[in-house]
C-alpha atoms as a PDB file:
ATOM      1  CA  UNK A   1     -26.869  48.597-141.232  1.00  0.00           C
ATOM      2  CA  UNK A   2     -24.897  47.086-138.844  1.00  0.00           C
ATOM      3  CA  UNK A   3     -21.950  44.392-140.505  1.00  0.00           C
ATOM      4  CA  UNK A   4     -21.411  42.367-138.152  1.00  0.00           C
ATOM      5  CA  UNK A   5     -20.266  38.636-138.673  1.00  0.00           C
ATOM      6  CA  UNK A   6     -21.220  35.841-136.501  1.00  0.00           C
ATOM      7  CA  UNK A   7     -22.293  32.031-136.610  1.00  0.00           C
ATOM      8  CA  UNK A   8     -25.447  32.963-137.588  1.00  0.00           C
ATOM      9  CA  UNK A   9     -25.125  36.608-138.605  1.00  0.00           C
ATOM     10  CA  UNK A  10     -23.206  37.518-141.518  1.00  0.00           C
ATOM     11  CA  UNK A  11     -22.447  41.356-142.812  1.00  0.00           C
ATOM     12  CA  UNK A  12     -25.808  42.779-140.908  1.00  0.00           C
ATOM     13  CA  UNK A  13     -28.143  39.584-142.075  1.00  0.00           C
ATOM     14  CA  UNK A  14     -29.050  36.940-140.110  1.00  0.00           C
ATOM     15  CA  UNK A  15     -29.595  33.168-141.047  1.00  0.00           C
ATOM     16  CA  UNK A  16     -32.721  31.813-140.316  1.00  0.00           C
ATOM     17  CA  UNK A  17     -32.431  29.637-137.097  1.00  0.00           C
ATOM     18  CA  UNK A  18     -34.766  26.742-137.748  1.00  0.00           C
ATOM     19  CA  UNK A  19     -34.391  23.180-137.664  1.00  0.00           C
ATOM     20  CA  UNK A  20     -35.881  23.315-141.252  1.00  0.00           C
ATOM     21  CA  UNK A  21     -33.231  25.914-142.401  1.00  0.00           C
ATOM     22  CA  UNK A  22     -30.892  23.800-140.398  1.00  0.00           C
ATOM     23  CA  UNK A  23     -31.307  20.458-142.169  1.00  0.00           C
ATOM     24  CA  UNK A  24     -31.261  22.267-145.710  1.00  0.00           C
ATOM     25  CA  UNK A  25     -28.110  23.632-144.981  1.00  0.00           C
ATOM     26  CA  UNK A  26     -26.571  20.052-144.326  1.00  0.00           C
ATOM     27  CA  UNK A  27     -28.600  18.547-147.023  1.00  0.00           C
ATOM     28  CA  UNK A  28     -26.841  21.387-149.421  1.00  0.00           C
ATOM     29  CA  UNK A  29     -23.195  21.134-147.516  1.00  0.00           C
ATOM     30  CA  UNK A  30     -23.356  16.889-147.907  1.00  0.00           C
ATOM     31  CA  UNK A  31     -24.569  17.394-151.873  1.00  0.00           C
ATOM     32  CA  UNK A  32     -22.296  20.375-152.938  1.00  0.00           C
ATOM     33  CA  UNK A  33     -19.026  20.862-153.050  1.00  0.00           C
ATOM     34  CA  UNK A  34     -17.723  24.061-151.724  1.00  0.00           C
ATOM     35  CA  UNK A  35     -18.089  26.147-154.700  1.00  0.00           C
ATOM     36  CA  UNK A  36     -21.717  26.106-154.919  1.00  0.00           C
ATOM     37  CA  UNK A  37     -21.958  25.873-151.004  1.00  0.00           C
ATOM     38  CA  UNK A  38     -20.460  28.798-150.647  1.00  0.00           C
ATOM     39  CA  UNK A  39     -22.191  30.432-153.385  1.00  0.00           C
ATOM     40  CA  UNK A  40     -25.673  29.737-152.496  1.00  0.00           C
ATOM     41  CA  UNK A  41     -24.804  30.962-149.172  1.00  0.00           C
ATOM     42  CA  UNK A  42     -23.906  34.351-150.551  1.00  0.00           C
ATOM     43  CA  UNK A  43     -27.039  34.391-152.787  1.00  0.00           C
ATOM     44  CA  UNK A  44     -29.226  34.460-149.616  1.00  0.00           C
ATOM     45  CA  UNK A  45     -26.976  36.904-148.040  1.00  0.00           C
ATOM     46  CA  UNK A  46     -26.734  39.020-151.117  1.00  0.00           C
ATOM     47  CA  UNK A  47     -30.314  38.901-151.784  1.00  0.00           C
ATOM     48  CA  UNK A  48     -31.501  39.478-148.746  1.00  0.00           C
ATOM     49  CA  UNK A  49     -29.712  43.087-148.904  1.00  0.00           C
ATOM     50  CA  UNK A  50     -31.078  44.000-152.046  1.00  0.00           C
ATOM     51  CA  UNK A  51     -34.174  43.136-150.215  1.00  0.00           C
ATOM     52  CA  UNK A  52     -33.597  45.230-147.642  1.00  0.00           C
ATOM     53  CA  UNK A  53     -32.220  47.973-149.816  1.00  0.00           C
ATOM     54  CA  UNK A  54     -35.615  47.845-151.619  1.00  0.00           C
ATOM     55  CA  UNK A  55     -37.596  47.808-149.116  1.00  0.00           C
ATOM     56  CA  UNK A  56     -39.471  44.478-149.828  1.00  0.00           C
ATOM     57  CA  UNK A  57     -40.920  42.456-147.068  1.00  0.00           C
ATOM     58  CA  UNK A  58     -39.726  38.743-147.431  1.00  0.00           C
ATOM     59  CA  UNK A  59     -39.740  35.207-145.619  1.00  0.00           C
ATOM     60  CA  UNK A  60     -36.177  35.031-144.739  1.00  0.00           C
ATOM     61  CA  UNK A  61     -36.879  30.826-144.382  1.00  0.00           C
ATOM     62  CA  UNK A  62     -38.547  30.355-147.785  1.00  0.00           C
ATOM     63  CA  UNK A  63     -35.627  32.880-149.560  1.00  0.00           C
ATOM     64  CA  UNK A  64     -32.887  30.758-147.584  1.00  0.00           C
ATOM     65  CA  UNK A  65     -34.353  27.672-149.075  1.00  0.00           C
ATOM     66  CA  UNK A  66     -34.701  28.990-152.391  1.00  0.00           C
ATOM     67  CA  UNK A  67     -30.978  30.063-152.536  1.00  0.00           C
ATOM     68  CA  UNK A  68     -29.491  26.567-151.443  1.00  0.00           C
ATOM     69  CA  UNK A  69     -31.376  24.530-154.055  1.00  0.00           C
ATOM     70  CA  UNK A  70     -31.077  26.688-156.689  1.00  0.00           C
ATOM     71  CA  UNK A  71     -27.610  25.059-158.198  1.00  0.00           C
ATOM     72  CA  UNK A  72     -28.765  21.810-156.928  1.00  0.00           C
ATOM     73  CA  UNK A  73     -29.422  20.740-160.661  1.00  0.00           C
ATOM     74  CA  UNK A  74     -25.641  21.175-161.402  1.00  0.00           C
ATOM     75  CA  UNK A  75     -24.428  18.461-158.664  1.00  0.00           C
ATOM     76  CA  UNK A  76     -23.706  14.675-159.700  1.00  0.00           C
ATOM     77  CA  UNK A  77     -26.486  13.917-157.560  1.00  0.00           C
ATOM     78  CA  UNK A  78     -29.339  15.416-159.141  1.00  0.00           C
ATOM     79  CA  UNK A  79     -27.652  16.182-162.216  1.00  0.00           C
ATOM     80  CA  UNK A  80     -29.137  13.019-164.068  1.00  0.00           C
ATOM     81  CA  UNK A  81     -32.468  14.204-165.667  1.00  0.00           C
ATOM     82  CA  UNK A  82     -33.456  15.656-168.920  1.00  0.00           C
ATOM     83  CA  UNK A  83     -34.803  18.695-167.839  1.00  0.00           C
ATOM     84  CA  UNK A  84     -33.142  22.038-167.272  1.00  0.00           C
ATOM     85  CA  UNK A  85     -30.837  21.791-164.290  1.00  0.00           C
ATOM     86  CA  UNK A  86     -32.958  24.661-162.724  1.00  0.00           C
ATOM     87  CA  UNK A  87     -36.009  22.471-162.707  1.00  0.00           C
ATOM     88  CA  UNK A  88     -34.133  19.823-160.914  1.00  0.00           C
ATOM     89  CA  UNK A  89     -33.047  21.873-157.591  1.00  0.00           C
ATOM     90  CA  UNK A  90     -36.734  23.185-157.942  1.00  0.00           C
ATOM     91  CA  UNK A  91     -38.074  19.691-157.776  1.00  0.00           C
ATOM     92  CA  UNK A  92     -35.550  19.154-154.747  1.00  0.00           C
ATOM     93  CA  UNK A  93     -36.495  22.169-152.713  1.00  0.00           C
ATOM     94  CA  UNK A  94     -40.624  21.409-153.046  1.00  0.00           C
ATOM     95  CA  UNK A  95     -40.445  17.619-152.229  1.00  0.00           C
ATOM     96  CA  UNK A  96     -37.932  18.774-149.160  1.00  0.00           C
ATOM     97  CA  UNK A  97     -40.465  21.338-148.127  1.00  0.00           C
ATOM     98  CA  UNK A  98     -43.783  19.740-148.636  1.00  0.00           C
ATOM     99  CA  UNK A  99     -41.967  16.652-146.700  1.00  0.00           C
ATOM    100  CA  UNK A 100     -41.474  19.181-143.681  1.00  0.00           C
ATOM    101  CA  UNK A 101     -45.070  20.026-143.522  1.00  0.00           C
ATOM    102  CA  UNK A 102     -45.116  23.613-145.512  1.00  0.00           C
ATOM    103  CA  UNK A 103     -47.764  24.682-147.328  1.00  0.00           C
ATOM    104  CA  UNK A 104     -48.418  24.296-151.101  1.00  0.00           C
ATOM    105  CA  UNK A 105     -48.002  27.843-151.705  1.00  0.00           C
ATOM    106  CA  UNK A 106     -44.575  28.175-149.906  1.00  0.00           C
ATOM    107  CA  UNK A 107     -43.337  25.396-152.200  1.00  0.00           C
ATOM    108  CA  UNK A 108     -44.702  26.980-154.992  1.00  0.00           C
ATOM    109  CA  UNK A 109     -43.172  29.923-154.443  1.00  0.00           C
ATOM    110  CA  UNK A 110     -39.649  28.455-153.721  1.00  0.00           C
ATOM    111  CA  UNK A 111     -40.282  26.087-156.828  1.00  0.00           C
ATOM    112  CA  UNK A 112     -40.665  28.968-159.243  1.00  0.00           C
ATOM    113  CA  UNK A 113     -37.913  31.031-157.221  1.00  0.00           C
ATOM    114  CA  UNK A 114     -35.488  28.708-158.225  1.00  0.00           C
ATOM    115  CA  UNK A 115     -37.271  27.269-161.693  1.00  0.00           C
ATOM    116  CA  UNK A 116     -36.676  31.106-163.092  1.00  0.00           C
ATOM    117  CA  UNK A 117     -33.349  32.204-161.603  1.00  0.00           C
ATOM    118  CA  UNK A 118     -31.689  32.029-165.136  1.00  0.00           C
ATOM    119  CA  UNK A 119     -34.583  33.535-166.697  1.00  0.00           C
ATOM    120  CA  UNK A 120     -33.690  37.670-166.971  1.00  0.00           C
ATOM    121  CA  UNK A 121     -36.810  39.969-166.706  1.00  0.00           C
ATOM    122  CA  UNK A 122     -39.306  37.978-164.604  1.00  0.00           C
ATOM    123  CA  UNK A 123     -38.758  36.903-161.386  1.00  0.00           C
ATOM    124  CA  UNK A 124     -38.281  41.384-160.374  1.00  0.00           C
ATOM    125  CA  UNK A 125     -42.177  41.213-161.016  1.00  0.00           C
ATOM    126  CA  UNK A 126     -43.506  38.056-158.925  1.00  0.00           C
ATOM    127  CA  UNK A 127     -43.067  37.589-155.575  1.00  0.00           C
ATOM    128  CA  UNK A 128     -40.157  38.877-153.374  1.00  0.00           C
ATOM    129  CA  UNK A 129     -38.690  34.977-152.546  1.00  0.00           C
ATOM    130  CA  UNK A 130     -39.141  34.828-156.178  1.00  0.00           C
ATOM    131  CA  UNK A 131     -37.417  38.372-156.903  1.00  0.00           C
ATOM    132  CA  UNK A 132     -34.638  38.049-154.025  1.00  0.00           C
ATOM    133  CA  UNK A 133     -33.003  34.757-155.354  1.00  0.00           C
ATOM    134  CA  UNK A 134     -32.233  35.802-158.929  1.00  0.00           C
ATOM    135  CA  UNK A 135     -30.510  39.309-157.795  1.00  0.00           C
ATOM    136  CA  UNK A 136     -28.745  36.986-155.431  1.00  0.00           C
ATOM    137  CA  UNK A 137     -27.333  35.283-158.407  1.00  0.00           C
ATOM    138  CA  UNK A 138     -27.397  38.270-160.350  1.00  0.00           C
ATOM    139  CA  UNK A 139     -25.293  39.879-158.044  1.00  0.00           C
ATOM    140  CA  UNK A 140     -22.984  37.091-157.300  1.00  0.00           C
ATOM    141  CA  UNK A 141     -22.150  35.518-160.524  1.00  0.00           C
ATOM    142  CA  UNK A 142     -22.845  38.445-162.702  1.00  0.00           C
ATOM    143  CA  UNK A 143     -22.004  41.294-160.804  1.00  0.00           C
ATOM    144  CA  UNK A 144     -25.432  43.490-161.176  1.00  0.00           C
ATOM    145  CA  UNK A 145     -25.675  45.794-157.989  1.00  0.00           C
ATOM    146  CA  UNK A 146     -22.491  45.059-156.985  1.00  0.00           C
ATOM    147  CA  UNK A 147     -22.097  48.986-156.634  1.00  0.00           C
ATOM    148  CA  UNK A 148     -25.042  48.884-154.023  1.00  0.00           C
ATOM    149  CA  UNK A 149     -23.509  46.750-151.684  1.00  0.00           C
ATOM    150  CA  UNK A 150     -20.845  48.871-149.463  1.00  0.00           C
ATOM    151  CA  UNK A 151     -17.616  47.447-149.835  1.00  0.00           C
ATOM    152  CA  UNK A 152     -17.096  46.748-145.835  1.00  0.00           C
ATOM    153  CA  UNK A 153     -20.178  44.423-146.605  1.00  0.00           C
ATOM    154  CA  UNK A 154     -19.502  42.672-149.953  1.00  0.00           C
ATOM    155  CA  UNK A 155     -15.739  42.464-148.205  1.00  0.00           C
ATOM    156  CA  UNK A 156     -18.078  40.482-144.729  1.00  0.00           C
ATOM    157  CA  UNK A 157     -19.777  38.656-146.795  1.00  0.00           C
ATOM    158  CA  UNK A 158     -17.136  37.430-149.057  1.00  0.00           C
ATOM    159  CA  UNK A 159     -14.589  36.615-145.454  1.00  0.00           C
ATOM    160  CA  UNK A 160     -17.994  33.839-144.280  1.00  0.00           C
ATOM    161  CA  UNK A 161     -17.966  32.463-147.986  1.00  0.00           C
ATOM    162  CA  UNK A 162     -15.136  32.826-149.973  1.00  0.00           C
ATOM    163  CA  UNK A 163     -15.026  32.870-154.164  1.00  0.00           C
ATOM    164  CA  UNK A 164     -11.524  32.003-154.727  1.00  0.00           C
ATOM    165  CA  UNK A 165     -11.089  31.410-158.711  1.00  0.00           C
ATOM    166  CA  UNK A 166     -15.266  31.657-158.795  1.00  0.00           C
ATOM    167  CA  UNK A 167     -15.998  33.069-162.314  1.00  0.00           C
ATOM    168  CA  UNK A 168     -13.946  29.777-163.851  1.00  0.00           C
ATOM    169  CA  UNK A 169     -14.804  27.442-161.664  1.00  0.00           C
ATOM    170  CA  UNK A 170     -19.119  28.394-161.319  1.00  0.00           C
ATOM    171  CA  UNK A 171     -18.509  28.746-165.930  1.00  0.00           C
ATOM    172  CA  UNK A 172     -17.060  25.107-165.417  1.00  0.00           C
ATOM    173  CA  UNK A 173     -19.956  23.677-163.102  1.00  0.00           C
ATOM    174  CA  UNK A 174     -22.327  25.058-165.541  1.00  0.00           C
ATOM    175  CA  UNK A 175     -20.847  23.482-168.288  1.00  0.00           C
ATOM    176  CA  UNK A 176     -20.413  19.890-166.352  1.00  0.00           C
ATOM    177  CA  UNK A 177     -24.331  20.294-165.160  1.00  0.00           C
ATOM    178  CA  UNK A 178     -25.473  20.450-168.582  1.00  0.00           C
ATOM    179  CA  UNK A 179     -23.446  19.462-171.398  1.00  0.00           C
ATOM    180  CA  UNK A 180     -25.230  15.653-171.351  1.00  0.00           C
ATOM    181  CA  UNK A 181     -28.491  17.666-171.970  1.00  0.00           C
ATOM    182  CA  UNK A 182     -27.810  20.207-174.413  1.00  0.00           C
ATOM    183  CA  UNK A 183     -31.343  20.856-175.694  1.00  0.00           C
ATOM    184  CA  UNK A 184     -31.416  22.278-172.413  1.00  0.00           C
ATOM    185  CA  UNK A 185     -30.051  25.337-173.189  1.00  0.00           C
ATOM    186  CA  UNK A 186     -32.426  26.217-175.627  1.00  0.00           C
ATOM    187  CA  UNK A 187     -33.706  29.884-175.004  1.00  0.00           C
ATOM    188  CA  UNK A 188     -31.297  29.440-171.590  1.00  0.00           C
ATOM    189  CA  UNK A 189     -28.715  31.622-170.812  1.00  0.00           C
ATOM    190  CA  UNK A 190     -27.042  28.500-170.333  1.00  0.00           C
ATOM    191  CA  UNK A 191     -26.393  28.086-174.271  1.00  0.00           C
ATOM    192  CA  UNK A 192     -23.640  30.704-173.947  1.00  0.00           C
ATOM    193  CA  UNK A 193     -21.697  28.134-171.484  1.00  0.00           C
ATOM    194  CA  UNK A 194     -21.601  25.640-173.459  1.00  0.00           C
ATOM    195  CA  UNK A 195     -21.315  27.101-176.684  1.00  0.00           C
ATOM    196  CA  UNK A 196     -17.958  27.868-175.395  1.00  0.00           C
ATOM    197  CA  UNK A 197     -16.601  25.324-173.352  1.00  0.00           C
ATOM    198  CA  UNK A 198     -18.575  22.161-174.657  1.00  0.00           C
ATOM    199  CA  UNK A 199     -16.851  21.338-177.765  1.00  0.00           C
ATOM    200  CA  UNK A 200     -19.354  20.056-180.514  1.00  0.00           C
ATOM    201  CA  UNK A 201     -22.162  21.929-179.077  1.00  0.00           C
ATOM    202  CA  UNK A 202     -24.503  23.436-182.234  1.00  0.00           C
ATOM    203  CA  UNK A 203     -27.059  25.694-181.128  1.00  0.00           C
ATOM    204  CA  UNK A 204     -30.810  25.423-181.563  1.00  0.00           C
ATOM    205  CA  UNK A 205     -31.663  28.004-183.662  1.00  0.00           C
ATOM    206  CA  UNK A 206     -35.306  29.462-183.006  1.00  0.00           C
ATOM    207  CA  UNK A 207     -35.729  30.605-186.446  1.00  0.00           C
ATOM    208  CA  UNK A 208     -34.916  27.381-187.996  1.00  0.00           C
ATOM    209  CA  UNK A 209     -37.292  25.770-185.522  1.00  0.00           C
ATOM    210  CA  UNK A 210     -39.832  27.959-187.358  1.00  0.00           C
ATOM    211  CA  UNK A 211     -39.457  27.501-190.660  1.00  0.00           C
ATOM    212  CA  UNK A 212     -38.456  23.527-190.490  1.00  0.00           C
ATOM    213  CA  UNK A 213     -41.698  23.180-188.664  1.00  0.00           C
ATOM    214  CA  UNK A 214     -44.494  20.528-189.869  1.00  0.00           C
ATOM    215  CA  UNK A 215     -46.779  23.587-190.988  1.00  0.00           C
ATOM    216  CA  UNK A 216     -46.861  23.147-194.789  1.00  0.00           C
ATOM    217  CA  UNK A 217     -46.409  27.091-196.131  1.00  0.00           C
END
């Protein structure tokens, strides 16, 4: 692999060059601030090489637009629903690309891409967009594969988009995303943020859901 670092090649992988891809990018650079610019930038990088590194065959378009909206739900701008941030920069990214003329299926796929990015165990077994953007996030936020990635890479792709201060900063986007929606978090990763950093915050407890239920027994 070659790691090379250009305007529109970064550590080996090149951005998609499309007036589409082109538009989302300033959509996501107008919406975000630099933290989560900069880090959905690096989850299309990062999971296009673990794409590449397992050998899956992937629309480099569909997996850019997947990893731009995915944090979308955490911004003041389309932070003001309900619903789990996720769905939010889901509902973004299919509206944007069934408003470009895509197919139904492409925004399906990008919809559930980003719809189960925090949900561990699933998106490996659907399609590759689908499977690409969570190990971008994995990678990046977590730190799962890191040791796959050669350092002269990660080191590339970390120069284009840098994470000063990242794991404090992304734990306190997370928690200013969702802590007017708590219920949220139920069954979410997410509960973990907040149950640290959101003072107040009670979990929902799953068994107590169960046995307060309206079933008599």
């Amino acid at each position: 692999m070659s790691a090379s670092t250009s305007a529109d090649r970064i550590a080996g992988i090149q951005i998609p060059d499309s007036a589409l891809v082109k538009e989302a990018t300033e959509l996501v650079r107008d919406t975000t601030n630099a933290l989560l610019y900069d880090h959905s930038r690096r989850v299309f990088l990062f999971g296009s090489l673990q794409g590449q590194r397992r050998g899956l065959t992937y629309d480099p378009e569909l997996l850019y637009i997947g990893a731009m909206f995915h944090d979308l739900g955490l911004t003041e701008s389309y932070r003001a629903s309900r619903q789990r941030f996720e769905l939010d920069g889901a509902d973004a990214a299919r509206d944007f690309l069934l408003g470009h003329g895509l197919s139904q299926e492409s925004a399906r796929i990008v919809w559930t891409a980003i719809a189960l990015h925090t949900t561990p165990g699933i998106p490996s077994h659907m399609e590759p967009e689908v499977a690409l953007v969570t190990a971008g996030v994995e990678l990046d936020v977590l730190g799962m594969g890191l040791d796959s990635v050669p350092d002269k890479v990660r080191e590339e792709v970390v120069a284009a988009h840098p994470r000063p201060d990242f794991k404090r900063r992304i734990l306190q986007a997370f928690t200013e995303g969702i802590e007017h929606r708590p219920e949220t978090a139920f069954g979410n990763v997410k509960a973990d943020v907040l149950a640290r950093f959101s003072p107040g915050f009670v979990r929902t407890d799953f068994v107590d859901v169960i046995e307060n239920s309206a079933w008599p027994e």
